[in-house]
Protein backbone atom coordinates (compact mmCIF):
# COMPACT_ATOMS: atom_id res chain seq x y z
CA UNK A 1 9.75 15.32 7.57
CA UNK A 2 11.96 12.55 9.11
CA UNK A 3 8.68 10.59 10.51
CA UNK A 4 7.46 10.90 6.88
CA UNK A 5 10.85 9.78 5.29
CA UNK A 6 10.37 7.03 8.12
CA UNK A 7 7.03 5.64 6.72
CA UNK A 8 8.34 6.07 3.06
CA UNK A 9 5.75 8.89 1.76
CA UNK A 10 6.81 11.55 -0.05
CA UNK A 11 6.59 15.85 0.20
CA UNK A 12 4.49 17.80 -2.08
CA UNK A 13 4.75 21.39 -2.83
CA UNK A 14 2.06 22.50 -5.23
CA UNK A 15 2.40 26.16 -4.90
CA UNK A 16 1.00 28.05 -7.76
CA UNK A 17 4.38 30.08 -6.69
CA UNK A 18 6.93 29.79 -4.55
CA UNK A 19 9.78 32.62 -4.25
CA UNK A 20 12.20 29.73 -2.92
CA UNK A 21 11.15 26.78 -1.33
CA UNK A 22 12.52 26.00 2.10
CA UNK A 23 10.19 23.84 2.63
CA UNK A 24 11.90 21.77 -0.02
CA UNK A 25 14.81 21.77 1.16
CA UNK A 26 14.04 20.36 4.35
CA UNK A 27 12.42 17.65 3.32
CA UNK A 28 15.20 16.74 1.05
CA UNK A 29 17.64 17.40 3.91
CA UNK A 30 15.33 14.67 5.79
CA UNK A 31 15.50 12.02 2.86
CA UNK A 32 12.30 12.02 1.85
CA UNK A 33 11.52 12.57 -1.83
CA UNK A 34 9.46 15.41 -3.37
CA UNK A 35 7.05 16.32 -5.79
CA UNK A 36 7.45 20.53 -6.25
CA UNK A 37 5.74 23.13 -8.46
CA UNK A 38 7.66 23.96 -11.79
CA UNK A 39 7.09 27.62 -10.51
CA UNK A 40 9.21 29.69 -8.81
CA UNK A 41 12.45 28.51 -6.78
CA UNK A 42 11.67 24.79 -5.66
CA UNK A 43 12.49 23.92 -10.06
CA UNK A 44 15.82 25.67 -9.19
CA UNK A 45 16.08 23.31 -6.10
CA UNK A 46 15.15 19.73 -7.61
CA UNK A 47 16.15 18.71 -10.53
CA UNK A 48 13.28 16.46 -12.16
CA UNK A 49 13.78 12.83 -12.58
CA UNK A 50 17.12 12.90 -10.19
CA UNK A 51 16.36 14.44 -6.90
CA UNK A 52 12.50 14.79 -7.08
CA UNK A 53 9.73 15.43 -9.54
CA UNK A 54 8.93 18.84 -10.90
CA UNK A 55 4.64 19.01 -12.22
CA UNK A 56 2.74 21.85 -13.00
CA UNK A 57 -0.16 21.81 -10.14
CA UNK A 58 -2.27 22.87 -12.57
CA UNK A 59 -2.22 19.26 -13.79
CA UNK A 60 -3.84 17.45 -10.98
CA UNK A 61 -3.36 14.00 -12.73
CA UNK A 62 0.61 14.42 -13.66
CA UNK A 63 0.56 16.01 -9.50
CA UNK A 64 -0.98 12.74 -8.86
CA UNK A 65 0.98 10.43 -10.84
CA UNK A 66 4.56 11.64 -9.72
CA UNK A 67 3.48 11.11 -6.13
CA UNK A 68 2.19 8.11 -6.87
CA UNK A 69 5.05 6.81 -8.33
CA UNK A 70 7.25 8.08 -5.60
CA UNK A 71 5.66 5.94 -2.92
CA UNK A 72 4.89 3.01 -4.96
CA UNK A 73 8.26 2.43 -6.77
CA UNK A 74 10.76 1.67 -3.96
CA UNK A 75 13.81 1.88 -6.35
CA UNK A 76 12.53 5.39 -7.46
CA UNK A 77 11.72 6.25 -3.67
CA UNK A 78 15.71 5.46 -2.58
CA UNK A 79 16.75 7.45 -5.86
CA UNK A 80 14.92 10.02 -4.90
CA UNK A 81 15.70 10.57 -1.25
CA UNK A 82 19.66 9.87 -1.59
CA UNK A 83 19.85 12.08 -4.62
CA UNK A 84 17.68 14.70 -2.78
CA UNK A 85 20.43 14.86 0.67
CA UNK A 86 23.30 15.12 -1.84
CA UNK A 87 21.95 17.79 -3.76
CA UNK A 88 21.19 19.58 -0.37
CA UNK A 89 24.69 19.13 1.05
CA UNK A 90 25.98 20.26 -2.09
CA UNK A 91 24.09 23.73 -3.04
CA UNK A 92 22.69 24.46 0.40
């Protein structure tokens, strides 16, 4: 996750469900910003449009846009991955 956070990408997580969403939370933990499923535990984890985005995967363009605008918009990027370690030091 860190070489990611490094090169300023992002994490997606497009499960069709997902029980929790470690995954998540390791990325988060890592600074780098994420794009999750709105099903199952990774909506519990990020809350969309502070820490991360939240899409329905069935929605391949909205999927596409959200990451899209994570990497492209460096103000959104830092918002993102600073939000994202709070919340993780805070809940988890």
């Amino acid at each position: 996750y860190r070489v990611i956070a490094d090169r300023r990408g992002a994490f997606a997580q497009p499960a069709f469900m997902e029980t929790f969403g470690l995954t998540v939370i390791e990325a988060m933990a890592c600074g780098l910003p994420v794009a999750v499923t709105c099903f199952g535990g990774p909506a519990e984890i990020v809350q969309d449009g502070v820490n991360g985005a939240v899409v329905d995967p069935n929605d391949h363009a909205a999927y596409a846009a959200a990451l899209e605008a994570i990497v492209s918009d460096g103000a959104l990027w830092e918002r993102y991955s600073e939000a994202g370690v709070r919340r993780v030091e805070e809940a988890y």
